[in-house]
C-alpha atoms as a PDB file:
ATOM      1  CA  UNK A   1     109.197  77.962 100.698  1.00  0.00           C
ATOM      2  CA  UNK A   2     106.808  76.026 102.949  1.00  0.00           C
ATOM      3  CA  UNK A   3     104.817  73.495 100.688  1.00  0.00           C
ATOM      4  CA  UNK A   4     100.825  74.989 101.881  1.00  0.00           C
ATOM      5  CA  UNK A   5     100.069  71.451 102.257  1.00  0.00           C
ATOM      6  CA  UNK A   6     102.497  71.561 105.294  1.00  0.00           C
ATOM      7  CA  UNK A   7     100.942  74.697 106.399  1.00  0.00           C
ATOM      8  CA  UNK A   8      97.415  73.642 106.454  1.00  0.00           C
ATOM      9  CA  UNK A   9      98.100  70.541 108.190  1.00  0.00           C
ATOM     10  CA  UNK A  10      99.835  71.821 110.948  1.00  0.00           C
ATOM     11  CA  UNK A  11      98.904  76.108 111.217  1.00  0.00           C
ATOM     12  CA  UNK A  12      95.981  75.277 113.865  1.00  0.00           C
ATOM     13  CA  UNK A  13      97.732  73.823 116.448  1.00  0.00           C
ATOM     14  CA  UNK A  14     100.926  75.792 115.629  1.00  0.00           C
ATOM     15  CA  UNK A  15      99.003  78.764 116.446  1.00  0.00           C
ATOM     16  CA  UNK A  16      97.962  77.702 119.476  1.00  0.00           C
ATOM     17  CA  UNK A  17     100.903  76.540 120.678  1.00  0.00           C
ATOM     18  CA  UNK A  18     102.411  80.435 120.031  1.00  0.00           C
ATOM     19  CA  UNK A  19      99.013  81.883 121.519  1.00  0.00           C
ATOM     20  CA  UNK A  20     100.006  79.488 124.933  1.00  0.00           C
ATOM     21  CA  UNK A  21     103.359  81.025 125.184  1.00  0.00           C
ATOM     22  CA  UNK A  22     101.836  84.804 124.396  1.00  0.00           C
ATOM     23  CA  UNK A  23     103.998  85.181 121.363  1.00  0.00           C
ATOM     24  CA  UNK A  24     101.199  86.956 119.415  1.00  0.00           C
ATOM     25  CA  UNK A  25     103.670  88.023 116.559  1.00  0.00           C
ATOM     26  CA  UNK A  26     104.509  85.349 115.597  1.00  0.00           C
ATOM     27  CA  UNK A  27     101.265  83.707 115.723  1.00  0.00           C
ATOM     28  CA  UNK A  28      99.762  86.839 113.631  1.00  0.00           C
ATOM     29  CA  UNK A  29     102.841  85.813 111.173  1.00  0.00           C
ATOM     30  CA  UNK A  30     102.289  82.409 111.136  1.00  0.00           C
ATOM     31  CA  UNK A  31      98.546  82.955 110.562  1.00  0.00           C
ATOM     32  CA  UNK A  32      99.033  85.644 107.640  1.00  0.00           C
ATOM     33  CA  UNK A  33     101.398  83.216 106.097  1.00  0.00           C
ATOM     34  CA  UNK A  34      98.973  80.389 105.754  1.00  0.00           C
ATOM     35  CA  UNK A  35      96.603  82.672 104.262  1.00  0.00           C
ATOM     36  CA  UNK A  36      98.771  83.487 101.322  1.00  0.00           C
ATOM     37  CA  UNK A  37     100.151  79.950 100.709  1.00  0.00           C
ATOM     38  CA  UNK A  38      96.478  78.169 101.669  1.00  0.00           C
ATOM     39  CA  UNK A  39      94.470  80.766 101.494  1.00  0.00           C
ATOM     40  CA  UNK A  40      91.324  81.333 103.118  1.00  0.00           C
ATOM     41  CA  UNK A  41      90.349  77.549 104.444  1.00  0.00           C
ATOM     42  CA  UNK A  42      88.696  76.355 107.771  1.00  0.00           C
ATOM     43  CA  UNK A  43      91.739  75.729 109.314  1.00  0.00           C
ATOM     44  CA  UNK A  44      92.659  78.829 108.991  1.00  0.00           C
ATOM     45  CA  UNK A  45      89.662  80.393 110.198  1.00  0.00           C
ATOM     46  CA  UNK A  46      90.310  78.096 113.557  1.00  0.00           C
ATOM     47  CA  UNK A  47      93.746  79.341 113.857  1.00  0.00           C
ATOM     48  CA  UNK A  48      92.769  83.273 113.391  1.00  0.00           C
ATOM     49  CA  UNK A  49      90.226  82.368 116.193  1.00  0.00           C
ATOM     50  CA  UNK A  50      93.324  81.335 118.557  1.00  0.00           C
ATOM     51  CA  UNK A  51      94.686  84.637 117.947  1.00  0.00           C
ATOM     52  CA  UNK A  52      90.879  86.388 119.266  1.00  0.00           C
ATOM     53  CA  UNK A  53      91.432  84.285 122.441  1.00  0.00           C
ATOM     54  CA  UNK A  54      95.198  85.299 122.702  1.00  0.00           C
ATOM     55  CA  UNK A  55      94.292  88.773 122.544  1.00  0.00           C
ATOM     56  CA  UNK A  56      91.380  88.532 124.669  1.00  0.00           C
ATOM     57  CA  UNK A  57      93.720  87.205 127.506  1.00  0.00           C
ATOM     58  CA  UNK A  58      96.261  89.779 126.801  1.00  0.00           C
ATOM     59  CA  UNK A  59      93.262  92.234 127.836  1.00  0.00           C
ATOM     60  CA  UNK A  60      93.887  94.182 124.541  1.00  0.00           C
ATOM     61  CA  UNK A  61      90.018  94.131 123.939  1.00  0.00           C
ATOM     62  CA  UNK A  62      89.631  95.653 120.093  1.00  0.00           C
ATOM     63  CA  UNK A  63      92.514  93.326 118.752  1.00  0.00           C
ATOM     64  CA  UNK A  64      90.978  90.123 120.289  1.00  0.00           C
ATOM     65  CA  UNK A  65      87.297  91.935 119.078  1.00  0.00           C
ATOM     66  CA  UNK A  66      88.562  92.339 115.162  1.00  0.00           C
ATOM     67  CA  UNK A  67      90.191  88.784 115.031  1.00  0.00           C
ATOM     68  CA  UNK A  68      86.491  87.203 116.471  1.00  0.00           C
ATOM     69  CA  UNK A  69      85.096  89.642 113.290  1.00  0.00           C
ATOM     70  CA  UNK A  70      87.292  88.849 111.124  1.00  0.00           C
ATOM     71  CA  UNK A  71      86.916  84.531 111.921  1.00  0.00           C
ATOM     72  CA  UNK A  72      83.184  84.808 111.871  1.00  0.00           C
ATOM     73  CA  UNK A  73      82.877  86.860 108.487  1.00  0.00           C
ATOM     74  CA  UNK A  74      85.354  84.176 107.212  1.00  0.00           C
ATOM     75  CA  UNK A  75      83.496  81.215 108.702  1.00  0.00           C
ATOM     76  CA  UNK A  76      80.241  82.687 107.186  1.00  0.00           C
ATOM     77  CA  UNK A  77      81.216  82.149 104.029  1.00  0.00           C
ATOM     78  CA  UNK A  78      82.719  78.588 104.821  1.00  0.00           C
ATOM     79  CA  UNK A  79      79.612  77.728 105.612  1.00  0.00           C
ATOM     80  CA  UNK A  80      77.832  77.974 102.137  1.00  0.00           C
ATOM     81  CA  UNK A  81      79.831  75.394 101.222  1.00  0.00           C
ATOM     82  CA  UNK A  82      80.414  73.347 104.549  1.00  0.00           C
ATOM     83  CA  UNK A  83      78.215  72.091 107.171  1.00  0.00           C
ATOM     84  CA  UNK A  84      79.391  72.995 110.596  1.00  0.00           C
ATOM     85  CA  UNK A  85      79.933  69.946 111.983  1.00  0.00           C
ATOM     86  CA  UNK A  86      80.695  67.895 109.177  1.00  0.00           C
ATOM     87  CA  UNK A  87      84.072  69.982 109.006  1.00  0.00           C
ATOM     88  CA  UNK A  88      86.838  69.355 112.009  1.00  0.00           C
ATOM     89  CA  UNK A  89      87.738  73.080 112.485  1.00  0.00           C
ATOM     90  CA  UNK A  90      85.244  75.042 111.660  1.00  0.00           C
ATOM     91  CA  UNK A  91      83.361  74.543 115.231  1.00  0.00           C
ATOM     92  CA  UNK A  92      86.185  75.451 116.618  1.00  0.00           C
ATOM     93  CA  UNK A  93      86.341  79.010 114.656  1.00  0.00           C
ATOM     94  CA  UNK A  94      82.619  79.625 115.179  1.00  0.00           C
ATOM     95  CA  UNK A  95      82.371  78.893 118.960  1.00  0.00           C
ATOM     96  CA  UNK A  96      85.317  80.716 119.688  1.00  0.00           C
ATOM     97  CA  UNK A  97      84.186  83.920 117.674  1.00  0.00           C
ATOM     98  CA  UNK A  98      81.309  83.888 119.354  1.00  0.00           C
ATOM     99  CA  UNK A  99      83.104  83.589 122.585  1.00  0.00           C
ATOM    100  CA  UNK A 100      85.436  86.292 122.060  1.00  0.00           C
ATOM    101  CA  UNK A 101      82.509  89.182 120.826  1.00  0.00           C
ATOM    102  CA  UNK A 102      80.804  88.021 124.238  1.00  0.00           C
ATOM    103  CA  UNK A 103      83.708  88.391 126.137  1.00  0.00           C
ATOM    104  CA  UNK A 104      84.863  91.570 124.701  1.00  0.00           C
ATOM    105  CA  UNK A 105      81.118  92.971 125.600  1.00  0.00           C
ATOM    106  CA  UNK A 106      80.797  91.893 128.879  1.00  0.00           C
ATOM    107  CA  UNK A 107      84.899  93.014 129.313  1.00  0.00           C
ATOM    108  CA  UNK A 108      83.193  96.727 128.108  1.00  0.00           C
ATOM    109  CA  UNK A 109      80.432  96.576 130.488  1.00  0.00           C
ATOM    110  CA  UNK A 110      77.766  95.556 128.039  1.00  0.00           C
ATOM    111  CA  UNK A 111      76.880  92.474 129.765  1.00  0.00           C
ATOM    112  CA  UNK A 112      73.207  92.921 128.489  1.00  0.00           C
ATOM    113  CA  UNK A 113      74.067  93.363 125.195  1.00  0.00           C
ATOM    114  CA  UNK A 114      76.474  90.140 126.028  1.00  0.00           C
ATOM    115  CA  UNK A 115      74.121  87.646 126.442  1.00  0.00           C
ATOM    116  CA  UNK A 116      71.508  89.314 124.040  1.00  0.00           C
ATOM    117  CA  UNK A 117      74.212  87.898 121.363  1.00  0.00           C
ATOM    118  CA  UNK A 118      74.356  84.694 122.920  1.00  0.00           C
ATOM    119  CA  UNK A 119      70.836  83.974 123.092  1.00  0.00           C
ATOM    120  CA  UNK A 120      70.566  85.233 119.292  1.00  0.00           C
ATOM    121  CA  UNK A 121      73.670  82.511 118.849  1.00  0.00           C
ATOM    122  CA  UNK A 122      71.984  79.952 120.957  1.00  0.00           C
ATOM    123  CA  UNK A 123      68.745  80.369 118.119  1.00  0.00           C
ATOM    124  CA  UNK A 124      70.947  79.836 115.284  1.00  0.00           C
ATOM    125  CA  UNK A 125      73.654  77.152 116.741  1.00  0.00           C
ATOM    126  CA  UNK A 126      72.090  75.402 119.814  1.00  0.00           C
ATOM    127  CA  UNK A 127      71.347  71.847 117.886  1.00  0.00           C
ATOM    128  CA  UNK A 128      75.227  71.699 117.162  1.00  0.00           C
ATOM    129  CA  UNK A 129      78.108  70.646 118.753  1.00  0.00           C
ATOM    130  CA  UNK A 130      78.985  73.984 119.484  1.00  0.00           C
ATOM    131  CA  UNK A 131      75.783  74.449 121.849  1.00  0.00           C
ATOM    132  CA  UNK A 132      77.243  73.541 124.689  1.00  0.00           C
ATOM    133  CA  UNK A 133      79.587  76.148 124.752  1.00  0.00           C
ATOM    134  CA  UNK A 134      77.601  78.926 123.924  1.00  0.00           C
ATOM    135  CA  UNK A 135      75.296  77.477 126.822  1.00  0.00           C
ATOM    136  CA  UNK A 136      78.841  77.942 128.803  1.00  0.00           C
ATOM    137  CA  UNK A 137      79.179  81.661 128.068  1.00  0.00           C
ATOM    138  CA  UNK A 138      75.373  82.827 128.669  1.00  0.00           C
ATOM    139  CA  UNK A 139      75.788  80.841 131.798  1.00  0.00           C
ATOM    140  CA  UNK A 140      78.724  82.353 133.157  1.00  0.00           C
ATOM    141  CA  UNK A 141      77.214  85.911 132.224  1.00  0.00           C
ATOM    142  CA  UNK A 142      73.405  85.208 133.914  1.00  0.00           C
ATOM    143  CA  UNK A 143      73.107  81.597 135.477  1.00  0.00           C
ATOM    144  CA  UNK A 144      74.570  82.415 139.076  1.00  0.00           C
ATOM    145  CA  UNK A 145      71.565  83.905 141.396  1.00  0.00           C
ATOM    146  CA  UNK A 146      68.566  82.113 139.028  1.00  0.00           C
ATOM    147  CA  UNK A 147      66.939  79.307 139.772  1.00  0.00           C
ATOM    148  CA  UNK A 148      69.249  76.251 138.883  1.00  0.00           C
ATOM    149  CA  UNK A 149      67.740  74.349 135.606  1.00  0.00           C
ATOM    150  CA  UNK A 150      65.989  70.572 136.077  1.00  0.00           C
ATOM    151  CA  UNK A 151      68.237  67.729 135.489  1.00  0.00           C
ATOM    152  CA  UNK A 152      67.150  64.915 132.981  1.00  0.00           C
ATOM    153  CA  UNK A 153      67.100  61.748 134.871  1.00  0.00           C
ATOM    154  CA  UNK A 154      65.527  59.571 132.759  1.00  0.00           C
ATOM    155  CA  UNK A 155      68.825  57.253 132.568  1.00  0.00           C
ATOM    156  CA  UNK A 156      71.868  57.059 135.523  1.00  0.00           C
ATOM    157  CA  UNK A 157      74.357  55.200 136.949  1.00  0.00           C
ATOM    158  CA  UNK A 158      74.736  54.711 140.536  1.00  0.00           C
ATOM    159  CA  UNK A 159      72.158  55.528 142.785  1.00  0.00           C
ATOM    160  CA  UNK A 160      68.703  56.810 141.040  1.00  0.00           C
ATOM    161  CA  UNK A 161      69.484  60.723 140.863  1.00  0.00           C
ATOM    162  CA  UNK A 162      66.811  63.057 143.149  1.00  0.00           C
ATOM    163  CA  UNK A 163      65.001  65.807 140.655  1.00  0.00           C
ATOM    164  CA  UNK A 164      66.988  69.066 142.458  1.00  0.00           C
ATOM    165  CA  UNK A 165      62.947  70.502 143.300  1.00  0.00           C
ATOM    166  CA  UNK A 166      62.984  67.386 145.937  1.00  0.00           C
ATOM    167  CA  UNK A 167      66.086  68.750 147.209  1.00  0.00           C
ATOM    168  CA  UNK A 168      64.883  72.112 148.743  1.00  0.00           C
ATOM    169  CA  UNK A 169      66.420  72.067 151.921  1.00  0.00           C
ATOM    170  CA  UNK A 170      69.794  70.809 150.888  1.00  0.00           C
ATOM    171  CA  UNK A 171      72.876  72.571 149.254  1.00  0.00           C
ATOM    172  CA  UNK A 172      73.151  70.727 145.993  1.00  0.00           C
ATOM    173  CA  UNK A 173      77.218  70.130 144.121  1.00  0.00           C
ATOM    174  CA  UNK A 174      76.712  69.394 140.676  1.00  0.00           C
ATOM    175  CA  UNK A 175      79.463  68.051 138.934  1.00  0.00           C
ATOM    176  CA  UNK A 176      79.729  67.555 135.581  1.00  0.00           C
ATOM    177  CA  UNK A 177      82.730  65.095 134.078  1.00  0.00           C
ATOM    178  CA  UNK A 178      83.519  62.636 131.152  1.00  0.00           C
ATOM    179  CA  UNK A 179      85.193  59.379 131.005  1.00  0.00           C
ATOM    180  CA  UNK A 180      88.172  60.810 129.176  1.00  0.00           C
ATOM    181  CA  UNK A 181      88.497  63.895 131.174  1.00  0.00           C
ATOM    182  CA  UNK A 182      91.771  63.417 133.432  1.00  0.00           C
ATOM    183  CA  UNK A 183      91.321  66.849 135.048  1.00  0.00           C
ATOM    184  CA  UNK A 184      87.487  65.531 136.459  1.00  0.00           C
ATOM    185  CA  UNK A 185      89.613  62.047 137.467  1.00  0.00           C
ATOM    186  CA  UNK A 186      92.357  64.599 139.611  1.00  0.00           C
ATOM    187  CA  UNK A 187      89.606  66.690 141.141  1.00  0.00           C
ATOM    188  CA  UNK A 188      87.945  63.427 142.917  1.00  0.00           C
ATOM    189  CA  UNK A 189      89.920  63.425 145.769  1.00  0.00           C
ATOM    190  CA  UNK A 190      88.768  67.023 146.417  1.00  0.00           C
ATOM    191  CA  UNK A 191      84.980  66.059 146.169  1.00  0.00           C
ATOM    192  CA  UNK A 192      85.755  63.403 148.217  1.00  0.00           C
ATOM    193  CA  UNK A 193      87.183  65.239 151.168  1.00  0.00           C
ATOM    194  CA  UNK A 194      83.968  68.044 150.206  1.00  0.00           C
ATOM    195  CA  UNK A 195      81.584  65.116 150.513  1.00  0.00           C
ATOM    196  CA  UNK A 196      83.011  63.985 154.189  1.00  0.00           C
ATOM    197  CA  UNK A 197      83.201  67.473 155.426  1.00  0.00           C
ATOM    198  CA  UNK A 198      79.855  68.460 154.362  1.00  0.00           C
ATOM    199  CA  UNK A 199      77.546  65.992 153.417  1.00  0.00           C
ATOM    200  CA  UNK A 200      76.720  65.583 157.320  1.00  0.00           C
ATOM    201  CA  UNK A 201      75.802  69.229 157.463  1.00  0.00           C
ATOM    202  CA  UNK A 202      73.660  68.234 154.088  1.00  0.00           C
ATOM    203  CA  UNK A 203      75.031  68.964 151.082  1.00  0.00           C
ATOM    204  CA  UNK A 204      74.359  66.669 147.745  1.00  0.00           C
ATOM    205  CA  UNK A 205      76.728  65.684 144.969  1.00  0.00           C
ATOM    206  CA  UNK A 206      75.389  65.103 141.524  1.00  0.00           C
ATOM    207  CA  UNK A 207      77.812  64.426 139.076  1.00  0.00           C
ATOM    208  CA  UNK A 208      76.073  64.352 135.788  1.00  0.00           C
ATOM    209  CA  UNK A 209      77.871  62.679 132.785  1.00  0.00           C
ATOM    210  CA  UNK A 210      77.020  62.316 128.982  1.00  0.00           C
ATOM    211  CA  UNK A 211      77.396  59.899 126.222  1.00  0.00           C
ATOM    212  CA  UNK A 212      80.370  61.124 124.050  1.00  0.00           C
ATOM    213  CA  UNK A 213      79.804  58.343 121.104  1.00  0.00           C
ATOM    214  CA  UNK A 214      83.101  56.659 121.788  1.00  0.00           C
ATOM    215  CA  UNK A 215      85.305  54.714 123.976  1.00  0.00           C
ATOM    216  CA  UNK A 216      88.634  54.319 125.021  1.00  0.00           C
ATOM    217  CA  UNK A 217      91.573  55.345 122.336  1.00  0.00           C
ATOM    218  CA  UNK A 218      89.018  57.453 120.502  1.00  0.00           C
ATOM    219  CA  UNK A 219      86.842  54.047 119.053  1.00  0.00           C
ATOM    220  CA  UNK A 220      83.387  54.487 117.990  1.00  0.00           C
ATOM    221  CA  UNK A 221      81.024  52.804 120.362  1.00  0.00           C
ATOM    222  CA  UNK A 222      77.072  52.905 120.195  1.00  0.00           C
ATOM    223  CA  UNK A 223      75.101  53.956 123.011  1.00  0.00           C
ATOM    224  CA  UNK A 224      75.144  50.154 125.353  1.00  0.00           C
ATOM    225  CA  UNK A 225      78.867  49.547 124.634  1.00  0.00           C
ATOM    226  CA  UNK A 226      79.750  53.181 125.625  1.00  0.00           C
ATOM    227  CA  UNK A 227      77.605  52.777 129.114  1.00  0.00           C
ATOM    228  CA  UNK A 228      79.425  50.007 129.587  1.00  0.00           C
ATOM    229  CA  UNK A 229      82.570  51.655 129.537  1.00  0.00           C
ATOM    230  CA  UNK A 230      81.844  55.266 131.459  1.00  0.00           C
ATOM    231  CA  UNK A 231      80.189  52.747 134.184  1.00  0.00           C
ATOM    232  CA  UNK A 232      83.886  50.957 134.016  1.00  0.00           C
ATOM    233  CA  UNK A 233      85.325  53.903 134.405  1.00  0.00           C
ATOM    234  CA  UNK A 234      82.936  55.326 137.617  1.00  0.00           C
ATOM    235  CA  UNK A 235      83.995  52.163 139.203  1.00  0.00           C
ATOM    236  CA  UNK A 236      87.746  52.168 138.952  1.00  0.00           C
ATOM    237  CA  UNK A 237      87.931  56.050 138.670  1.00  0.00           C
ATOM    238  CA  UNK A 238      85.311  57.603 141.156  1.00  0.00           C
ATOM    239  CA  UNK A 239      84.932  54.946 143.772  1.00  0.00           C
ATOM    240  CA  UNK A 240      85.869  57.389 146.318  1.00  0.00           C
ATOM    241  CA  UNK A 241      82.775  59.474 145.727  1.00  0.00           C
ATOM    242  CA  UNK A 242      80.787  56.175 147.046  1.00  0.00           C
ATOM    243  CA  UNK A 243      77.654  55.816 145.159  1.00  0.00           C
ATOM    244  CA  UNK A 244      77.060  58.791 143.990  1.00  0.00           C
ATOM    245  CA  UNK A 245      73.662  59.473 141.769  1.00  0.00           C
ATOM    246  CA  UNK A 246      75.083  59.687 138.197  1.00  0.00           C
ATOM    247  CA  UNK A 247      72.589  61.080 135.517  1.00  0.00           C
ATOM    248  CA  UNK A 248      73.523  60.247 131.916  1.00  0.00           C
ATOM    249  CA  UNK A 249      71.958  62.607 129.541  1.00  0.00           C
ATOM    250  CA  UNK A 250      73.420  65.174 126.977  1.00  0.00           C
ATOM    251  CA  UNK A 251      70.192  67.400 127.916  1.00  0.00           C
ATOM    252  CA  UNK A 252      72.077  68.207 130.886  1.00  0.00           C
ATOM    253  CA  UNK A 253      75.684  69.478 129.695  1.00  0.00           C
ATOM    254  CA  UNK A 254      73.644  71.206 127.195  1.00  0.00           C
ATOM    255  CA  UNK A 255      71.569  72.961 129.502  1.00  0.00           C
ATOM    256  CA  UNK A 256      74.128  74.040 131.699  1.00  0.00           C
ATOM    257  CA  UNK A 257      76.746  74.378 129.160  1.00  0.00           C
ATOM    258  CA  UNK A 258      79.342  72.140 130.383  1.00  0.00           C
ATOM    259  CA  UNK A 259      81.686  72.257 126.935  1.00  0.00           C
ATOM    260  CA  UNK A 260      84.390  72.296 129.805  1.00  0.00           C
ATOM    261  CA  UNK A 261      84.935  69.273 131.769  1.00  0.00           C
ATOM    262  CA  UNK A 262      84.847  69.434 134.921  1.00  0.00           C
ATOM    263  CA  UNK A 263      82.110  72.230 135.506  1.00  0.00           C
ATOM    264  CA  UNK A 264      81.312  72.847 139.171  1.00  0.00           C
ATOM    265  CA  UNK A 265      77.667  74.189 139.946  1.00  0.00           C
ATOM    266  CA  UNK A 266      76.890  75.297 143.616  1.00  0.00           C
ATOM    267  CA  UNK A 267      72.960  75.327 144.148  1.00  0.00           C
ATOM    268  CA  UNK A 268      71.745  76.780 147.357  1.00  0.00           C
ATOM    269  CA  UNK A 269      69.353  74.995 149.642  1.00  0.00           C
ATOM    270  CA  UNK A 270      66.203  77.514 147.727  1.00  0.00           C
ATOM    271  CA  UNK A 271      66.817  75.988 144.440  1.00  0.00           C
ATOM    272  CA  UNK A 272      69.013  79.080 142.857  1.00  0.00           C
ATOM    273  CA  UNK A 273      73.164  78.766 141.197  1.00  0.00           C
ATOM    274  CA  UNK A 274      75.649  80.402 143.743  1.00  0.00           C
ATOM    275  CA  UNK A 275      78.653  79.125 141.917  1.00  0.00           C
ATOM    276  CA  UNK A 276      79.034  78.469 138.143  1.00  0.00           C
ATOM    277  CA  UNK A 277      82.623  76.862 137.365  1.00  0.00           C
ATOM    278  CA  UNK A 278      83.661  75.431 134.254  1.00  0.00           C
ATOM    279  CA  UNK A 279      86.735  73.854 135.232  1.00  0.00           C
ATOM    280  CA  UNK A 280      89.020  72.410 138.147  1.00  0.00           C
ATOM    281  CA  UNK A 281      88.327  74.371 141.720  1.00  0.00           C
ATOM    282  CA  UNK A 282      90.900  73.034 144.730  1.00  0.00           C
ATOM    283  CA  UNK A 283      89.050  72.339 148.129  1.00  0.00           C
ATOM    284  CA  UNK A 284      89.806  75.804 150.111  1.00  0.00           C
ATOM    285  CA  UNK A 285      88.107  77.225 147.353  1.00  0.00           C
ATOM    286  CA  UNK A 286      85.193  74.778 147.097  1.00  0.00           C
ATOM    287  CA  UNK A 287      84.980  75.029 150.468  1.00  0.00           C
ATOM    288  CA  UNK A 288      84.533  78.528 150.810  1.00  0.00           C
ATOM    289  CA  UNK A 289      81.891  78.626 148.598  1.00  0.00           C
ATOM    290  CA  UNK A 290      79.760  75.969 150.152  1.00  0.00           C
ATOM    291  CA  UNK A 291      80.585  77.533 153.745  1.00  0.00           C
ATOM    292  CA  UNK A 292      78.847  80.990 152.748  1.00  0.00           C
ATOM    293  CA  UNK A 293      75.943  78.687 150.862  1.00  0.00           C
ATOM    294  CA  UNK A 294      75.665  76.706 154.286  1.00  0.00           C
ATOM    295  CA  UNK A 295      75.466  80.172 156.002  1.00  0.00           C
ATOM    296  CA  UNK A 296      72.874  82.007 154.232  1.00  0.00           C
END
């Protein structure tokens, strides 16, 4: 027999692991295992919550739906005893129930009744660490064709950030990235080439970045020693993007929900989200979006 010690310290990212090769059964095995050797702990909740999103991308809608159920009745009661973020998986259990019900809504059609949840979730959950990714979620359901939420630019790197209401007139790129993120480091190149193609027809890149509370190999930092670093990291990292405005605020990635590093956000030249991204996008595709922007 398995010692549960063995099975708590390792069922979360087992799971996963099974969920990224679609081998559900065994995940669901693995999962009901744990529960009878552990029993009911946060980890487990986090792992159950891989299975929602495994079943969510399989498309089979009430499976993923009654996993998300089943995590957030379970996380519930974890939380009379824990605090959300005091506890390493919980967060992940709660955001991605959340997720999941949304997803499974809006998948049914019930996109109003979609981000109704969110915005009840947002009420309870917004001051956490899982904000930001319920801000994701309520984004991707209602953000594209409303007007595109001010930036905080009370602190930057680079050159001083325009407020987007001065930029009326221009197409506006927003891209959001952090100094450990190697997928925003691969998609430079591509902003790059976006910047030389259309900033002389005059589109703007923002790429807003936030203070993450630690540095490189994971070691705490306060506030000046980490701007030291992320402005290290612009410099070696993101030189090809010349001196591009930089706003440093976690207002930002919690207003526009940018749990995902990179997001992409397309704002037309009137002020309103055409494209809401989280995640990579290669050029053609960029492209294409900021052609029809430049052509409205």
């Amino acid at each position: 027999m398995v010692p549960a010690l063995f099975l708590y310290l390792t069922l979360a990212n087992d799971v996963r692991d099974m969920v990224a090769r679609n081998d559900l059964a065994a995940a669901e095995r693995a999962v009901r295992a744990s529960q009878r050797e552990a029993g009911s702990t946060p980890e487990f909740a986090a792992a159950l919550s891989w299975l929602a999103r495994g079943e969510f991308l399989a498309k089979q809608f009430d499976r993923a739906d009654a996993y998300a159920v089943e995590t957030r009745k379970l996380a519930d009661q974890l939380l009379h005893t824990h605090k959300l973020d005091s506890d390493p998986w919980l967060p992940t259990a709660v955001g991605a129930a959340i997720e999941v019900h949304a997803q499974v809504l809006a998948a049914r059609g019930e996109r109003g009744d979609a981000v109704d949840f969110l915005r009840a979730q947002d009420a309870l959950f917004g001051t956490t660490s899982i904000g930001e990714r319920i801000r994701k979620n309520l984004n991707l359901l209602s953000l594209e064709g409303k007007p595109a939420p001010a930036l905080d630019e009370l602190e930057w790197l680079g050159s001083k950030p325009p407020a987007l209401a001065a930029l009326r007139g221009h197409p506006v790129l927003l891209f959001f990235w952090a100094h450990w993120c190697a997928d925003c480091k691969a998609e430079v190149p591509i902003l790059a080439e976006i910047q030389k193609l259309y900033g002389p027809k005059g589109l703007v890149l923002i790429a807003p970045t936030r203070y993450y509370g630690y540095v490189a190999q994971g070691q705490d930092a306060d506030r000046a020693v980490e701007k030291k670093y992320i402005e290290a990291v612009r410099r070696q990292f993101y030189a090809p993007l010349g001196d591009v405005a930089v706003p440093l605020s976690n207002t930002n990635f919690l207003k526009y929900g940018a749990s995902t590093t990179p997001t992409l956000v397309l704002v037309d030249s009137t002020g309103v989200v055409r494209l809401y991204h989280p995640g990579s996008l290669s050029e053609p595709d960029l492209a294409t979006r900021i052609q029809a922007v430049l052509h409205q």
